[in-house]
Protein backbone atom coordinates (compact mmCIF):
# COMPACT_ATOMS: atom_id res chain seq x y z
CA UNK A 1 -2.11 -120.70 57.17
CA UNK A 2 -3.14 -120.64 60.62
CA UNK A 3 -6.86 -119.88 61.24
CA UNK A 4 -6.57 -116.28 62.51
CA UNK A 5 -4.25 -115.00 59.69
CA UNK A 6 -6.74 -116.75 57.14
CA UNK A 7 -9.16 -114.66 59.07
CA UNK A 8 -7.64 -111.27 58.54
CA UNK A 9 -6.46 -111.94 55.23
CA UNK A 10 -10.26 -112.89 54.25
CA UNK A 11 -11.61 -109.89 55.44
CA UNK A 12 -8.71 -107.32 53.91
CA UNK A 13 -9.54 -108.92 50.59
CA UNK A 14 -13.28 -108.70 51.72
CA UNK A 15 -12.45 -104.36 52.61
CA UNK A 16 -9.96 -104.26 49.14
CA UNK A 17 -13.10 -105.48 46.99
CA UNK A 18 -15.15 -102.92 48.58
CA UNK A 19 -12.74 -100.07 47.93
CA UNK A 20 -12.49 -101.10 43.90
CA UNK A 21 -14.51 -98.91 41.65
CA UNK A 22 -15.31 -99.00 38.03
CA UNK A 23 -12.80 -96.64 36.45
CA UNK A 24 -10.92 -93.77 38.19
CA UNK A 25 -9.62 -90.88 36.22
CA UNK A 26 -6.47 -88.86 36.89
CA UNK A 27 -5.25 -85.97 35.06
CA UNK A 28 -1.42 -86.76 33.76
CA UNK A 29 -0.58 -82.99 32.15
CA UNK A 30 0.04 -81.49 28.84
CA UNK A 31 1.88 -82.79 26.40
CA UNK A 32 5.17 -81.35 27.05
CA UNK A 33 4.79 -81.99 30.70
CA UNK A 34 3.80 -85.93 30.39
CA UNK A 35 7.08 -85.99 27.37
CA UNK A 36 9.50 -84.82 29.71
CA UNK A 37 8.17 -87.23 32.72
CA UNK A 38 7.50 -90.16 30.87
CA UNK A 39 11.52 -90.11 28.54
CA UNK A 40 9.09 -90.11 25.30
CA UNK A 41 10.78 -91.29 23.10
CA UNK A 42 12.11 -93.80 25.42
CA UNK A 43 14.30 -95.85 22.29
CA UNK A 44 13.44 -94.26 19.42
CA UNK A 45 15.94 -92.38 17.04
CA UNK A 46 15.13 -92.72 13.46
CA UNK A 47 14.86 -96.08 13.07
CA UNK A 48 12.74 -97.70 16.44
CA UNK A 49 13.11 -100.10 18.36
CA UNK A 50 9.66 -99.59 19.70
CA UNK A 51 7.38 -97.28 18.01
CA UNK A 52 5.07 -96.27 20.39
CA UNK A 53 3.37 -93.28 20.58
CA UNK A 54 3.21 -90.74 24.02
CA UNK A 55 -0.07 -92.42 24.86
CA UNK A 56 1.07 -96.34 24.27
CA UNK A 57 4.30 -95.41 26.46
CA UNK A 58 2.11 -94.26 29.34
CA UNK A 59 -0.63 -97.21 29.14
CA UNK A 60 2.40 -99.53 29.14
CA UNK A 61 4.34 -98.01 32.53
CA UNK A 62 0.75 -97.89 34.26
CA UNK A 63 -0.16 -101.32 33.10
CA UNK A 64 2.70 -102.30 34.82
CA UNK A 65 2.04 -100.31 38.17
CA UNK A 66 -1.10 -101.84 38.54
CA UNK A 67 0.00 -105.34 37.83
CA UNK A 68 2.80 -104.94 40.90
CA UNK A 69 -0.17 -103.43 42.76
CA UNK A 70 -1.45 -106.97 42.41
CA UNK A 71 -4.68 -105.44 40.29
CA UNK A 72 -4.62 -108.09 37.28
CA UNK A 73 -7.74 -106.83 36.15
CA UNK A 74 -7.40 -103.91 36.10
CA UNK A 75 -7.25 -101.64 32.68
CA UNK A 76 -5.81 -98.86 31.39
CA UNK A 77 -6.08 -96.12 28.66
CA UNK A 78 -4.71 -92.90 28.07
CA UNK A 79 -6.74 -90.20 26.05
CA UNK A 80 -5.16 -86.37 25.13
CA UNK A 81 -8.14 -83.74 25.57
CA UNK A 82 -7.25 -79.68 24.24
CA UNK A 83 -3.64 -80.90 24.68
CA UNK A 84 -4.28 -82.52 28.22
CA UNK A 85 -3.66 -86.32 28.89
CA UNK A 86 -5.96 -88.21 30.88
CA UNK A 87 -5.44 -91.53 32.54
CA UNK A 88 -8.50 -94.41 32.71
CA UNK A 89 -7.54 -96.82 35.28
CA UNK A 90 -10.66 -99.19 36.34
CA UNK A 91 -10.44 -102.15 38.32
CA UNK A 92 -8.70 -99.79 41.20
CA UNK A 93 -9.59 -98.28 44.51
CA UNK A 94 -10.94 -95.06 44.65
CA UNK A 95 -8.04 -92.81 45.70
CA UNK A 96 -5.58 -94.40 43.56
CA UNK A 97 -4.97 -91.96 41.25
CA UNK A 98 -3.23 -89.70 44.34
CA UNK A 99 -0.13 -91.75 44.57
CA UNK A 100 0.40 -91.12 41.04
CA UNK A 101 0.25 -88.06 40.89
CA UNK A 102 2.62 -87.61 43.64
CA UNK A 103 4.66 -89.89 41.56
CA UNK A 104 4.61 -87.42 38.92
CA UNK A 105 4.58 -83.86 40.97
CA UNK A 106 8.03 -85.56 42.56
CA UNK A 107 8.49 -85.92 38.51
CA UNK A 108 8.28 -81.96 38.07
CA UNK A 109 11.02 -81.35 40.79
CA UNK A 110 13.92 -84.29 39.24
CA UNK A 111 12.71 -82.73 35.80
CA UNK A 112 13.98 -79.19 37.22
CA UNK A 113 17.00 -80.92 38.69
CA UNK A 114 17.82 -82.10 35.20
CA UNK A 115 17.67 -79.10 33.10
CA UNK A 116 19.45 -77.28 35.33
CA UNK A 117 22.31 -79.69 35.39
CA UNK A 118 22.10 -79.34 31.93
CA UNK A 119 22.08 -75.77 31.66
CA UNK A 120 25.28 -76.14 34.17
CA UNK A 121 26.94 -77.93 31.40
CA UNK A 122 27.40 -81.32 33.11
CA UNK A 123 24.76 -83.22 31.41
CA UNK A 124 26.45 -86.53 29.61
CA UNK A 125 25.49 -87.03 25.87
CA UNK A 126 24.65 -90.97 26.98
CA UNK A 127 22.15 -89.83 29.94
CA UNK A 128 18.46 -90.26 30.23
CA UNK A 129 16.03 -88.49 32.35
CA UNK A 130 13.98 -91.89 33.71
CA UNK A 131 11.77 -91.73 36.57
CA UNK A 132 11.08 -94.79 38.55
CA UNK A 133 8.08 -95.52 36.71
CA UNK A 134 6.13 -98.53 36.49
CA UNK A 135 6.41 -99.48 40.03
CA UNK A 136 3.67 -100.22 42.88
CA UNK A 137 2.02 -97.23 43.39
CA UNK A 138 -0.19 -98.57 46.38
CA UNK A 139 0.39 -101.74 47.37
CA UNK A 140 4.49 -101.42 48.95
CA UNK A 141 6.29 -103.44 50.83
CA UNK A 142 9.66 -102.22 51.42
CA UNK A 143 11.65 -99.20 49.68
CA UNK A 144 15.26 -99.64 47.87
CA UNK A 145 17.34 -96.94 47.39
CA UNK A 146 19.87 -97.48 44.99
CA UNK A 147 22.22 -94.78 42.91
CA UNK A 148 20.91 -94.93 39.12
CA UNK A 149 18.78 -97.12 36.74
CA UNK A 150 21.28 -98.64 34.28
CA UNK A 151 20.04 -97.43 30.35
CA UNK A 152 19.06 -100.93 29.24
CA UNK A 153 16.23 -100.57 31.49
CA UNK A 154 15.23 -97.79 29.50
CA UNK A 155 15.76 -98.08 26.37
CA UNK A 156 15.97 -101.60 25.54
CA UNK A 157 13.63 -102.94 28.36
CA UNK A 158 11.22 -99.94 29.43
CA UNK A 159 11.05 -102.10 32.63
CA UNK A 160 12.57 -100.12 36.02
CA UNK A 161 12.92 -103.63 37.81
CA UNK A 162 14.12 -105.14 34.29
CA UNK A 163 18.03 -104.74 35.31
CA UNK A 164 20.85 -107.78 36.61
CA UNK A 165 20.62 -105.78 39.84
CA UNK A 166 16.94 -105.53 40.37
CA UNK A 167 16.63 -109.56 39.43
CA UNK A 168 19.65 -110.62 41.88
CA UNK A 169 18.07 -109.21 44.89
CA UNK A 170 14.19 -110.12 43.67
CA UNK A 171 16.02 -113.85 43.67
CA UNK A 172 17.01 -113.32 47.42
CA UNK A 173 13.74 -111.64 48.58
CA UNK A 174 12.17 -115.17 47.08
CA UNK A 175 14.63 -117.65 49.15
CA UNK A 176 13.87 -115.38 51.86
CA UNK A 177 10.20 -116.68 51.68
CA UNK A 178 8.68 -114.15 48.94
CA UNK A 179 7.13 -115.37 46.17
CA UNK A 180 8.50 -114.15 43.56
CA UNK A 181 5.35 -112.69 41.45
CA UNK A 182 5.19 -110.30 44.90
CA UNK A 183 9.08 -109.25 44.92
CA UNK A 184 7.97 -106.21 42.71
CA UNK A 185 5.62 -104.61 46.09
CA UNK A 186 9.16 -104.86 48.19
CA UNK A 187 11.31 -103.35 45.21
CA UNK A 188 9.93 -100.06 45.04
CA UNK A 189 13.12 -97.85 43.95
CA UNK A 190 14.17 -94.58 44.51
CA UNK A 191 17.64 -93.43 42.67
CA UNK A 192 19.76 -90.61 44.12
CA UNK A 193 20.44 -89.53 40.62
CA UNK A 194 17.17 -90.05 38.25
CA UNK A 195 19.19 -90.94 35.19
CA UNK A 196 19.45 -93.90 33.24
CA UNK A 197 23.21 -94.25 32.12
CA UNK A 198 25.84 -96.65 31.76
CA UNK A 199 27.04 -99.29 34.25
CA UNK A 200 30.24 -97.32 33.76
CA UNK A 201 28.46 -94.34 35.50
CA UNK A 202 28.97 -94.71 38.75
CA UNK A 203 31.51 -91.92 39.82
CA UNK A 204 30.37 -89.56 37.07
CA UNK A 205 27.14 -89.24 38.88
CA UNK A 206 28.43 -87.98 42.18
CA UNK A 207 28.09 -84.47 41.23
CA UNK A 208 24.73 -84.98 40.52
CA UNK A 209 22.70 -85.44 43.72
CA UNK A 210 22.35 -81.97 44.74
CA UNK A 211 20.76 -81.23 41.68
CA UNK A 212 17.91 -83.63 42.69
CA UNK A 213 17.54 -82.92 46.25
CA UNK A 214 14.30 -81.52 46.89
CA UNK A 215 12.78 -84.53 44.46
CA UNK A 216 14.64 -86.85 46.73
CA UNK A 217 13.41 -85.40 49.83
CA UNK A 218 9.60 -85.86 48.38
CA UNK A 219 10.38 -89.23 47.42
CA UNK A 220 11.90 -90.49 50.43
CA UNK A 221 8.75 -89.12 52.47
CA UNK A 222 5.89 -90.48 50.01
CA UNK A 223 7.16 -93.77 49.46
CA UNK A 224 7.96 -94.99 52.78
CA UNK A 225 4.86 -93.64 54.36
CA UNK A 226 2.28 -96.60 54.62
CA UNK A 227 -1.72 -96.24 52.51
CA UNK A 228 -2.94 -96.44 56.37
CA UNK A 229 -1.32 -93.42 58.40
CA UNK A 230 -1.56 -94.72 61.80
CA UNK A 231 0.38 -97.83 60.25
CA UNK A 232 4.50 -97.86 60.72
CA UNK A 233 6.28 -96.34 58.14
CA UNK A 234 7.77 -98.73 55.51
CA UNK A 235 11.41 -100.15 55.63
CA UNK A 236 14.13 -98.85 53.64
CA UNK A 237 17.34 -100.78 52.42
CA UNK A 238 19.92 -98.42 51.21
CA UNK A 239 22.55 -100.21 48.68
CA UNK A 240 26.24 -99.81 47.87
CA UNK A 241 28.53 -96.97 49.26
CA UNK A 242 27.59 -93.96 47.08
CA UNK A 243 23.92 -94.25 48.55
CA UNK A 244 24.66 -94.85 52.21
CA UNK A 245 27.33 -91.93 51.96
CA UNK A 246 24.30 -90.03 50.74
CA UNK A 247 22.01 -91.00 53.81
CA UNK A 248 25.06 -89.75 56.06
CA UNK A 249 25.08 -86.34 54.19
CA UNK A 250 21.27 -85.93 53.69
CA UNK A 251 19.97 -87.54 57.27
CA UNK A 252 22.97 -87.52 59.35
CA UNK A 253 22.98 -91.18 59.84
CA UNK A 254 26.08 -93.18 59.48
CA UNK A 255 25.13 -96.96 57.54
CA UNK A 256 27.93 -99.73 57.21
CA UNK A 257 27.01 -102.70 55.86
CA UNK A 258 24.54 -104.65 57.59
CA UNK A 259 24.31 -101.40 59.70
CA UNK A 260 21.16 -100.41 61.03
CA UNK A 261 19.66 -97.00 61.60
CA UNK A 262 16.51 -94.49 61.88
CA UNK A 263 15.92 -91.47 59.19
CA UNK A 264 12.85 -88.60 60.10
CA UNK A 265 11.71 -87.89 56.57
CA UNK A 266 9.21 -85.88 57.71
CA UNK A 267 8.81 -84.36 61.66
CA UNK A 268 7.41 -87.19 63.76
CA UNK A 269 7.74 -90.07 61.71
CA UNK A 270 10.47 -92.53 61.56
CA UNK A 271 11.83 -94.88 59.06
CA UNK A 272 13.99 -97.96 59.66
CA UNK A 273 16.79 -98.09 57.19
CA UNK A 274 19.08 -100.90 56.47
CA UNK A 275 23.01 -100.76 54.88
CA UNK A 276 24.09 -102.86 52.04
CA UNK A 277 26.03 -103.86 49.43
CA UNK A 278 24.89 -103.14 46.28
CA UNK A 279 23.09 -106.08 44.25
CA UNK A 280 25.71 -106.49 41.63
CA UNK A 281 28.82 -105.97 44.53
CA UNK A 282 29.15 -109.76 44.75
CA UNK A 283 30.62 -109.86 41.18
CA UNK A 284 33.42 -107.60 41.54
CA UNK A 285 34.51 -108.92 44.96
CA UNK A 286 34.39 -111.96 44.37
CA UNK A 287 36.80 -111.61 40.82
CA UNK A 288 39.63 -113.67 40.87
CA UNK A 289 41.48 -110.71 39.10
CA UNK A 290 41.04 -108.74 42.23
CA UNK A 291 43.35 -111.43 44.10
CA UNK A 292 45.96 -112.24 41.61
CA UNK A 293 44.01 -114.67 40.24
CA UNK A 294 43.76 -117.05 43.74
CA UNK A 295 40.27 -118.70 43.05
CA UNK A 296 40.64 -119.58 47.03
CA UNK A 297 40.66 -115.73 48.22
CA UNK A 298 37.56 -114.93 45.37
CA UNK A 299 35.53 -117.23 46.67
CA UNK A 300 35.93 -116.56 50.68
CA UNK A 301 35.39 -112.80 49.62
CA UNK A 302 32.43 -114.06 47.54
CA UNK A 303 30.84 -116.47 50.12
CA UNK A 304 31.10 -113.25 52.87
CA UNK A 305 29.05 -111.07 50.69
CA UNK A 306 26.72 -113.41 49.86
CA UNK A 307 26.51 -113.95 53.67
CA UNK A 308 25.95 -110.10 54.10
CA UNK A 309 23.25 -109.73 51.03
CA UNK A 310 21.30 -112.41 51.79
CA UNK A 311 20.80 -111.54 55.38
CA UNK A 312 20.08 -107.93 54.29
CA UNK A 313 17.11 -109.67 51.72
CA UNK A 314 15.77 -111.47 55.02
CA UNK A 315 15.51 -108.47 56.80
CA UNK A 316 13.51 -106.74 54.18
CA UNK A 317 11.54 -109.41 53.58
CA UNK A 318 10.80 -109.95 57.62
CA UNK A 319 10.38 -106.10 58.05
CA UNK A 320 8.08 -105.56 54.71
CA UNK A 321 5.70 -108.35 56.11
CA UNK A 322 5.43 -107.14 59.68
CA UNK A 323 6.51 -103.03 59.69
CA UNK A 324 6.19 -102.98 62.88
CA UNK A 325 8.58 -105.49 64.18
CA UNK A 326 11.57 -104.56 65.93
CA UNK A 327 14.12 -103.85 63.37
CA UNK A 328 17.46 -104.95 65.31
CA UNK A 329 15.82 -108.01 66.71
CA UNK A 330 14.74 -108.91 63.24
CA UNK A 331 18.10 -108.44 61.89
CA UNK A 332 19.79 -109.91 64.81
CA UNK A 333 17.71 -113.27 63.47
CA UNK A 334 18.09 -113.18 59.96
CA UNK A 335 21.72 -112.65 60.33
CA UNK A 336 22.03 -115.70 62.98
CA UNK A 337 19.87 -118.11 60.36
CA UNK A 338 22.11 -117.11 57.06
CA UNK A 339 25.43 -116.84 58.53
CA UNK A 340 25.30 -119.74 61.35
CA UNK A 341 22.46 -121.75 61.22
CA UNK A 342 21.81 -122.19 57.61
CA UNK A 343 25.70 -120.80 56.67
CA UNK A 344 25.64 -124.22 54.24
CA UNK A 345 22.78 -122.94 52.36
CA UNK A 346 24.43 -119.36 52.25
CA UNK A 347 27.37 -121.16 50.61
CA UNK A 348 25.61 -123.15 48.32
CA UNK A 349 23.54 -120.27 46.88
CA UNK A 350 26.94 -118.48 46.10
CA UNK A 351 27.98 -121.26 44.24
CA UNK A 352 24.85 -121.78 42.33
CA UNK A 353 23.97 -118.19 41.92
CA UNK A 354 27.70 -116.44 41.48
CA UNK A 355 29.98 -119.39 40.37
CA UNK A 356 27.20 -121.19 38.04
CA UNK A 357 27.95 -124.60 39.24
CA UNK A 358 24.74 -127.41 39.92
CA UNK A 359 23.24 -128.01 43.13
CA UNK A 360 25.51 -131.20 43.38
CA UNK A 361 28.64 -129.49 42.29
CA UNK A 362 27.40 -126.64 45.19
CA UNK A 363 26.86 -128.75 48.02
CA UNK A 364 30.13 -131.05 47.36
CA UNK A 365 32.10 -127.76 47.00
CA UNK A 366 30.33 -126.51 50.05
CA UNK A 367 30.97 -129.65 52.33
CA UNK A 368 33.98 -129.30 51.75
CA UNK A 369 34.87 -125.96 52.68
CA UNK A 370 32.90 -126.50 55.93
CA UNK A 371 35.55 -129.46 56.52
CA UNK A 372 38.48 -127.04 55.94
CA UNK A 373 36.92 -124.66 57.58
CA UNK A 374 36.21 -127.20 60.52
CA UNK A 375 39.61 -127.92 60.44
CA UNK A 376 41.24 -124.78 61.07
């Protein structure tokens, strides 16, 4: 680390120390409200699979906001008062308990969303209501904004970044120079639709989002606004085609992938928001079954998503360190490094990463198609 950037980062651990207090208190609700908000029970039918009570289910989401806050030591406990639930969270700066409770007013307005889909009739026996709990609340990086949580992460996990999708793209934010115990502070989610459901789910969701706008809108605006508000707003990747069709119809902006454009959330501020494919894409297009079983045509289709994805990861990465770098000249970089400069590397992380194969196996395979490739 160069001696300037030790500097800085001395003195904001120096100003973070100073902002910690002993225990901070925020007021979650009543009992009915903090059920609804927090899916209690979150896997429990008659026989559990965890038998936690309301209480233990909050202390375990907020343990892990915290921890992706990067507050190890922090604790916390939840108490119920005359039917009220109260949070203790020490080991936290002061006005952390504001962000949560944003978290959970946001809550109130997808909860109304829900019922009312419900009461419309178009609410699917195998649905949850799941907020995207147990994320940073403070310390963010970047924003995704992805379609739905898949119901594993609910009910077998009760871990929002616990998901195939969430890890594939943590993976790229860490070859993309993030270590990988800070990927959680750049995957900071917002779904469209807040409801866990099957993989399946996809198109059954569509009719959804309307339901949910308002909670959207509030969501949007909170969590790409930066802790410091004369700081640049935080960067936004929006993943697969249901959610960029959704920043066309809700912003007006048109996102292909690797497409790059500007949303207002709120009047005066701007956020930089990236297209692209969503995590778990790469799998389907790069199925030999899609190509009448030609292994050849899977894997070009494979190696140009993985070309697309990871320079998408680089940008976020690049843009979540420095927010107020130039968003096409960043992108214009990361995309020159992964798809010329380092293309090698590109392939050999498809083959590792999609196709399972060694390093060795990955590199001859990839030297090879370079050759033919060279060839042509």
């Amino acid at each position: 680390m160069q001696q300037g950037n030790w500097w800085v980062a001395g003195l904001a651990a120096l100003m973070l120390a100073g902002n910690v207090q002993a225990d901070v208190q925020v007021k979650l609700g009543s009992t009915a409200r903090v059920t609804q908000l927090f899916a209690y029970p979150n896997n429990c039918n008659v026989i559990c699979y965890r038998d936690w009570t309301l209480a233990q289910t909050v202390e375990h989401y907020l343990t892990q906001s915290v921890q992706r806050d990067g507050y190890s030591a922090a604790k916390v406990s939840v108490s119920t008062d005359n039917d009220q639930l109260y949070a203790q969270i020490s080991g936290v700066p002061t006005g952390y308990g504001q962000p949560l409770t944003n978290l959970l007013d946001a809550g109130d307005l997808a909860y109304q969303g829900a019922a009312k889909l419900s009461a419309d009739g178009k609410w699917q026996y195998s649905w949850y209501f799941f907020l995207p709990l147990g994320m940073a609340l403070e310390n963010r990086r970047s924003v995704e904004l992805l379609h739905f949580p898949p119901d594993y992460s609910l009910t077998q996990a009760q871990d929002y970044l616990e998901s195939k999708t969430t890890d594939r793209w943590a993976s790229l934010l860490s070859v993309n120079g993030i270590p990988a115990e800070l990927t959680p502070a750049y995957q900071t989610i917002i779904d469209i639709a807040p409801i866990a459901a099957p993989a399946s789910a996809g198109s059954s969701l569509e009719g959804t989002y309307d339901y949910f706008e308002a909670y959207q809108s509030s969501m949007v605006a909170q969590l790409t606004a930066s802790t410091d508000s004369k700081a640049p707003s935080l960067p936004m990747v929006a993943f697969g085609g249901p959610v960029r069709d959704w920043v066309k119809q809700q912003y007006g902006v048109s996102l292909d992938v690797l497409g790059l454009g500007q949303i207002a959330p709120t009047a005066g501020r701007t956020v930089a928001v990236l297209g692209s494919n969503h995590p778990s894409y790469i799998w389907y297009a790069a199925d030999p079954e899609n190509y009448g079983g030609d292994q050849q045509k899977a894997d070009q289709a494979g190696l140009k998503v993985m070309g697309q994805d990871i320079s998408a990861a680089c940008w976020q990465a690049s843009m979540g360190q420095n927010p107020a770098a130039d968003a096409s000249t960043t992108l214009s970089s990361c995309t020159q490094k992964w798809q010329v400069s380092d293309k090698l590397q590109t392939c050999e992380l498809f083959y590792t990463s999609i196709r399972s194969l060694t390093p060795e196996q990955a590199q001859a395979k990839c030297a090879t198609t370079e050759q033919t490739a060279s060839n042509d």
